[in-house]
N, C-alpha and C. Protein backbone atom coordinates (compact mmCIF):
# COMPACT_ATOMS: atom_id res chain seq x y z
N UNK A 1 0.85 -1.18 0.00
CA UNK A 1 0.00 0.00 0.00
C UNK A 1 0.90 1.24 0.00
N UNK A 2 0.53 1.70 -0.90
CA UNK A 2 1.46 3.24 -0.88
C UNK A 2 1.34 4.52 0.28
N UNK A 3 1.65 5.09 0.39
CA UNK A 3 1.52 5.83 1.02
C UNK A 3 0.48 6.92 1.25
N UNK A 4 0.01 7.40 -0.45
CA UNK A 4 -0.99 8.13 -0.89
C UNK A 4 -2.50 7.78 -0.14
N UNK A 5 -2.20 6.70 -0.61
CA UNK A 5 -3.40 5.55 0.07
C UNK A 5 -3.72 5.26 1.81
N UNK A 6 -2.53 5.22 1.74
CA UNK A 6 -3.16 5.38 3.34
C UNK A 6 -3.03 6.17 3.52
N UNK A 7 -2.73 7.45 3.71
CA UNK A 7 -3.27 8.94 3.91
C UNK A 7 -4.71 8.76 3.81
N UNK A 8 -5.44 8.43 2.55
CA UNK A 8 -7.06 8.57 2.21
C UNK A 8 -7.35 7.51 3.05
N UNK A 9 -7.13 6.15 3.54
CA UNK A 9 -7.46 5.45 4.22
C UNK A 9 -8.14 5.92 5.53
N UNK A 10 -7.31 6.65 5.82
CA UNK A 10 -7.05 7.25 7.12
C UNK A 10 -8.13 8.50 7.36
N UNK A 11 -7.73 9.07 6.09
CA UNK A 11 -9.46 10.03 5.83
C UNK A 11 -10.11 9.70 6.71
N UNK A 12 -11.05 8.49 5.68
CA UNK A 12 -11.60 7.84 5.98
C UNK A 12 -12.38 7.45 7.18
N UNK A 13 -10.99 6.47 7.89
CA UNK A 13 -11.78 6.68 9.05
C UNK A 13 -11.82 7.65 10.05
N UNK A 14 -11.34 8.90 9.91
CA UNK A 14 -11.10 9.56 10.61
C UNK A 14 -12.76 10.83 10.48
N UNK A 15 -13.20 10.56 9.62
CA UNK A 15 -14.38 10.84 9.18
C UNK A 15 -15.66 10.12 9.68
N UNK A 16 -15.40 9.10 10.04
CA UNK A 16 -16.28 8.42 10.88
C UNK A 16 -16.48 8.24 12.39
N UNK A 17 -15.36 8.57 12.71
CA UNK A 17 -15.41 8.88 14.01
C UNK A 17 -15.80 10.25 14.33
N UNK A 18 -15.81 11.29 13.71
CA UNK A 18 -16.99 12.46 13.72
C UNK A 18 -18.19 12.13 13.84
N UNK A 19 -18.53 11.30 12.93
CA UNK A 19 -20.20 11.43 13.53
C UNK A 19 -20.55 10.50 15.30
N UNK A 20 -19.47 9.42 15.19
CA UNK A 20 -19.43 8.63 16.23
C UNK A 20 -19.17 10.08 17.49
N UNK A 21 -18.62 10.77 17.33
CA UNK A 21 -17.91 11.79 18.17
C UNK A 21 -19.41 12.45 18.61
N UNK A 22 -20.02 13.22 17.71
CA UNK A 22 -21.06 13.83 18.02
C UNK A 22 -22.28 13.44 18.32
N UNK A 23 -22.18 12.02 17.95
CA UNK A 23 -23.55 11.03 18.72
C UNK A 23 -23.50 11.08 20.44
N UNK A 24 -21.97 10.90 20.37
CA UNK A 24 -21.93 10.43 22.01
C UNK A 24 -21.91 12.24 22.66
N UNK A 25 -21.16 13.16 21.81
CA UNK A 25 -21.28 14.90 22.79
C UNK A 25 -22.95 14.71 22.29
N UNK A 26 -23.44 14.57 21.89
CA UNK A 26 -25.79 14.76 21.62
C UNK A 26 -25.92 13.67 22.70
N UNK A 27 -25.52 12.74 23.14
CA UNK A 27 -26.14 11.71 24.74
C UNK A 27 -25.72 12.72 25.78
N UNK A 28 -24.32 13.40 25.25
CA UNK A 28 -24.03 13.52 26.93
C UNK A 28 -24.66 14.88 27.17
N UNK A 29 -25.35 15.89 26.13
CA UNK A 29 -25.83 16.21 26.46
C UNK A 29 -27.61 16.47 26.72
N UNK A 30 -27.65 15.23 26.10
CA UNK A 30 -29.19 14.67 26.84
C UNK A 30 -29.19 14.34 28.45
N UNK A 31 -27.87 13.36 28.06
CA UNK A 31 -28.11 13.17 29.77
C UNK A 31 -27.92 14.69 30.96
N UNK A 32 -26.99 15.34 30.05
CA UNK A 32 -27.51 17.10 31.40
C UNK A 32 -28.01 17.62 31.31
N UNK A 33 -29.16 17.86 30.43
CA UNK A 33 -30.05 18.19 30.54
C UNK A 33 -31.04 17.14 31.29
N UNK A 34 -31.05 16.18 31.75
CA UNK A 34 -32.09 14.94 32.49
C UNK A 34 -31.32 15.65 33.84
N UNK A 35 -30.30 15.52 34.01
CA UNK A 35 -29.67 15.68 35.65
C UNK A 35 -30.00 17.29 35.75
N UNK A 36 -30.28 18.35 34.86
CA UNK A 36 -30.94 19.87 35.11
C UNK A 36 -32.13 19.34 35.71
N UNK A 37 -33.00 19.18 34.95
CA UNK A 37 -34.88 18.89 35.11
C UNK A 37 -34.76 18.13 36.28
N UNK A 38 -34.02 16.72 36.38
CA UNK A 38 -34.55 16.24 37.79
C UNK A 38 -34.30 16.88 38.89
N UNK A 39 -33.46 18.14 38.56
CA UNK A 39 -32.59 18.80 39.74
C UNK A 39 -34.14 19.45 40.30
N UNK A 40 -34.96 20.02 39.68
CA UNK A 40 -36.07 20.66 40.12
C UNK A 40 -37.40 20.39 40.25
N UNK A 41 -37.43 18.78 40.49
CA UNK A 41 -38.76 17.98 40.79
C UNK A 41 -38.65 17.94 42.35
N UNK A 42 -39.59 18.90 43.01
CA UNK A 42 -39.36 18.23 44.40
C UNK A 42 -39.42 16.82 44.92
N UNK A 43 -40.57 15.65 43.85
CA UNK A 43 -40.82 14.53 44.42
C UNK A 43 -39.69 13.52 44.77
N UNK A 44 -38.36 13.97 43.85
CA UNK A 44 -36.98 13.46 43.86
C UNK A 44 -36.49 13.60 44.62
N UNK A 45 -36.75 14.39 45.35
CA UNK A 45 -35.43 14.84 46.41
C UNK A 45 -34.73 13.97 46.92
N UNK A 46 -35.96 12.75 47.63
CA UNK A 46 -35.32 11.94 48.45
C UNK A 46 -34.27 10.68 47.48
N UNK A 47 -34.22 10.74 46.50
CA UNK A 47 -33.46 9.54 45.33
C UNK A 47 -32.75 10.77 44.53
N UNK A 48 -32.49 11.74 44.99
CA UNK A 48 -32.37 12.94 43.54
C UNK A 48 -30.51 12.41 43.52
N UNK A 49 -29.65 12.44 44.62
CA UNK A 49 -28.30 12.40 44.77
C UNK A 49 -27.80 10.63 44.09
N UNK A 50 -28.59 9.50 44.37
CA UNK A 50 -28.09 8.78 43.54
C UNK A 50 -28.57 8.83 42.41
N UNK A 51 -29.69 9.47 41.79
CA UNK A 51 -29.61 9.82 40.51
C UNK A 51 -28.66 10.29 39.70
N UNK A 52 -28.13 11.42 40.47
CA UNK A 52 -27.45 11.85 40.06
C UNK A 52 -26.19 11.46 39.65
N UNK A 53 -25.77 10.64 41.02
CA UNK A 53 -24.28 9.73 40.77
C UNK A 53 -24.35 8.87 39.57
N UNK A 54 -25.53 8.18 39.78
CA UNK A 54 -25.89 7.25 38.12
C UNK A 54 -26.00 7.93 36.94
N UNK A 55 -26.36 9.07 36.26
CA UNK A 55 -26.16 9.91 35.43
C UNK A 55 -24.77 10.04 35.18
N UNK A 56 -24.04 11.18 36.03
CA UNK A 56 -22.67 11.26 36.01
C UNK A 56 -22.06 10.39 35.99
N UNK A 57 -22.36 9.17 36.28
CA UNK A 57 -21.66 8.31 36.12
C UNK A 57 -21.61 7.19 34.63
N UNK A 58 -22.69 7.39 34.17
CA UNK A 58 -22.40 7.11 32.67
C UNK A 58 -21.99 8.39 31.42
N UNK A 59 -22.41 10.08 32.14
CA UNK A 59 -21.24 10.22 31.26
C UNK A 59 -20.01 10.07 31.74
N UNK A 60 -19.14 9.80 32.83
CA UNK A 60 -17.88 9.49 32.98
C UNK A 60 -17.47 8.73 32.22
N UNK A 61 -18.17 7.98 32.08
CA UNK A 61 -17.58 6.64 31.10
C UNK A 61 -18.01 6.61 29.65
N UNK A 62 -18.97 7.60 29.10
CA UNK A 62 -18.49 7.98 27.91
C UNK A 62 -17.55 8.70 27.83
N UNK A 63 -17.50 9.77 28.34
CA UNK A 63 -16.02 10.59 28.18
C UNK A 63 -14.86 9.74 28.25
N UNK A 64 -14.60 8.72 29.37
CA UNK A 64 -13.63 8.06 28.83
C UNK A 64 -13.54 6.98 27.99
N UNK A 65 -14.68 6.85 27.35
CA UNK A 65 -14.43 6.03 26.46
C UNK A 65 -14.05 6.49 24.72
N UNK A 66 -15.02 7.58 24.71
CA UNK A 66 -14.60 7.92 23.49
C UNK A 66 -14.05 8.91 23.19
N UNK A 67 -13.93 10.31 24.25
CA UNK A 67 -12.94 11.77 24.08
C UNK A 67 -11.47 10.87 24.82
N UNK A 68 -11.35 10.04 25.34
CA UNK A 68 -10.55 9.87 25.73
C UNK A 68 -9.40 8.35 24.91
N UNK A 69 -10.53 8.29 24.44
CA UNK A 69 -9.99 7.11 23.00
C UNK A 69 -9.78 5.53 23.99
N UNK A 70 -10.78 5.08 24.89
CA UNK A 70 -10.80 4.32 25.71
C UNK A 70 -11.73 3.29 24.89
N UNK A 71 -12.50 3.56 24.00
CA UNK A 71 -13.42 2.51 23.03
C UNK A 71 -12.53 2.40 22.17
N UNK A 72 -11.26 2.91 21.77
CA UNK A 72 -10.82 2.29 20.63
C UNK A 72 -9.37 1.09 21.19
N UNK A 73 -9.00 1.52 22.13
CA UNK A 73 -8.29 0.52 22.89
C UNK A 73 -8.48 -1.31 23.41
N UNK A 74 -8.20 -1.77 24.27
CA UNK A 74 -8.81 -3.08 24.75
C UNK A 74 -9.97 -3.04 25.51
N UNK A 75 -10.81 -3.79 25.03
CA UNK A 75 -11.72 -3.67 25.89
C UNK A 75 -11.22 -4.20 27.40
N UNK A 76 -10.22 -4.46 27.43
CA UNK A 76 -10.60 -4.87 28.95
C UNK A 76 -9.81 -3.97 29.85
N UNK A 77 -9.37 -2.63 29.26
CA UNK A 77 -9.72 -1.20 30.36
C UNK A 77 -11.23 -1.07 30.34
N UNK A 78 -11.90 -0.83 29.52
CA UNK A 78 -13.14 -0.23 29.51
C UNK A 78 -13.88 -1.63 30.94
N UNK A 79 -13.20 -2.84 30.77
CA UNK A 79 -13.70 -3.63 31.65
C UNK A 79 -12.99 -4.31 33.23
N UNK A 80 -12.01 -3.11 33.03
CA UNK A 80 -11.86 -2.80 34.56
C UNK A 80 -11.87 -1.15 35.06
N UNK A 81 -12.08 -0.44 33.86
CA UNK A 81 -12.58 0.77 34.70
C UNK A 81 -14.46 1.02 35.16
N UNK A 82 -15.02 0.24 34.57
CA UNK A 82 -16.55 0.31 34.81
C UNK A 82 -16.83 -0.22 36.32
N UNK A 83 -16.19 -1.80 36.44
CA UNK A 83 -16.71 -2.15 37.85
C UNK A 83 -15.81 -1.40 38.56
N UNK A 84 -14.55 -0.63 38.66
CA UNK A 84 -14.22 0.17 39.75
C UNK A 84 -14.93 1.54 39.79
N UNK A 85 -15.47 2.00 38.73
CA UNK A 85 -16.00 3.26 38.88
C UNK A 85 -17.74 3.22 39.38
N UNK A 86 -18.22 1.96 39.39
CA UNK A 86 -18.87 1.70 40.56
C UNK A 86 -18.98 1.61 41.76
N UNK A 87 -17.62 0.66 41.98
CA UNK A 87 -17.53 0.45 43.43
C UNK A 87 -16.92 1.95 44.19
N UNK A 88 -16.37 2.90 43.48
CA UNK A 88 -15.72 4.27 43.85
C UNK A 88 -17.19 4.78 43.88
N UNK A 89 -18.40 4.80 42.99
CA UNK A 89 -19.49 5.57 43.47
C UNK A 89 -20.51 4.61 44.81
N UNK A 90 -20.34 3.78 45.07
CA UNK A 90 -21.14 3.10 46.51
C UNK A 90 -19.98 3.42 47.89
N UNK A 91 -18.47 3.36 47.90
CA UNK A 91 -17.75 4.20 48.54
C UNK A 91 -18.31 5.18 49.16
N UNK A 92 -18.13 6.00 47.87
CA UNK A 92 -18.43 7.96 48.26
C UNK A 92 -20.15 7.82 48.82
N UNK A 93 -21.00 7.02 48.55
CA UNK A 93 -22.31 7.15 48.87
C UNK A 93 -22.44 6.62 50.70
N UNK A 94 -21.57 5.38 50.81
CA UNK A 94 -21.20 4.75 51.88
C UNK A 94 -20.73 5.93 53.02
N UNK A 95 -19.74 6.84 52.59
CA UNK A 95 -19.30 7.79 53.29
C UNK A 95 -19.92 9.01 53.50
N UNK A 96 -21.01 9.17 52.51
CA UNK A 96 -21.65 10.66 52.67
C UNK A 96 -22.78 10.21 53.57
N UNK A 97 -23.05 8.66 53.68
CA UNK A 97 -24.52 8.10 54.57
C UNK A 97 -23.97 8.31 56.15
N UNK A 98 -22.59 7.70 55.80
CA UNK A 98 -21.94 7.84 57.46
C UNK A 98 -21.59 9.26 58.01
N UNK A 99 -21.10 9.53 57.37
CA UNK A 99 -20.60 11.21 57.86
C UNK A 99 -21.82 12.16 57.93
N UNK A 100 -22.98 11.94 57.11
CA UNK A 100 -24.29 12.81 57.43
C UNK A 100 -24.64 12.53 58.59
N UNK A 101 -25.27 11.36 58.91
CA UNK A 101 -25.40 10.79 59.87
C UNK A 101 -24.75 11.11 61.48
N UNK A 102 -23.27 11.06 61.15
CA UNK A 102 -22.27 11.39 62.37
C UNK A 102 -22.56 12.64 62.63
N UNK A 103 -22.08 13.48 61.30
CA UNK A 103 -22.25 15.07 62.30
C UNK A 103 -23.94 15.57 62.59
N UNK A 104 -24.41 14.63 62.20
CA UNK A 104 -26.29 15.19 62.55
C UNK A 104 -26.88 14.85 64.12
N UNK A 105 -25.61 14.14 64.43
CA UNK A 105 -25.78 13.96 66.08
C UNK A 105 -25.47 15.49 66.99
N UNK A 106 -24.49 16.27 66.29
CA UNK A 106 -23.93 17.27 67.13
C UNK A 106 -24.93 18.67 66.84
C-alpha cells in the first residue's frame, strides 16, 4: 500500500469517528439536561443524589471512552474501569450516609 493511500485510508476513518464523536457529545448532552430537570422535581429529592451519581456516572464513562480514545483501545480497560468506577461511586455514597449521619448527632 502506498503511502498516498493510506493517507485517504485514514481520511476515511477519521471521518467516521466524527459522527461517532457527536452522537456520544448529543447523549451527553441529553443526559444534562435529564440531571438539570430532575434537579427541580421536588418529588426526587429523596433519590435525587443517587440519581445523580448514576447519570454522572455514565457520562464518565463515555467521556472516557470515546474523548478519551478508551473505546478504541482493549476492551478490557473499559472492563476494569466500569466495575471500579462503581464500586468508587457506593464508597463515596457509603461515606456521605456515614458522615451525614455522624455530624447530625452534634
Amino acid at each position: 500500500m502506498s503511502n498516498a493511500h493510506a493517507g485517504t485510508m485514514e481520511g476515511i476513518h477519521d471521518e467516521s469517528r466524527t459522527g461517532t464523536y457527536l452522537l456520544v457529545a448529543l447523549i451527553l448532552t441529553v443526559l444534562t439536561v435529564i440531571e438539570v430537570w430532575i434537579s427541580y422535581i421536588p418529588a426526587l429529592l429523596p433519590v435525587l443524589v443517587p440519581m445523580l451519581i448514576v447519570l454522572s456516572g455514565a457520562k464518565f464513562v463515555l467521556v472516557a471512552a470515546f474523548y478519551m480514545h478508551l473505546h478504541y483501545d482493549s476492551w478490557l480497560f473499559t472492563g476494569i474501569l466500569t466495575p471500579l468506577l462503581v464500586l468508587a461511586a457506593f464508597i463515596i455514597l457509603a461515606l456521605l450516609g456515614l458522615f451525614t449521619r455522624f455530624f447530625a448527632g452534634f
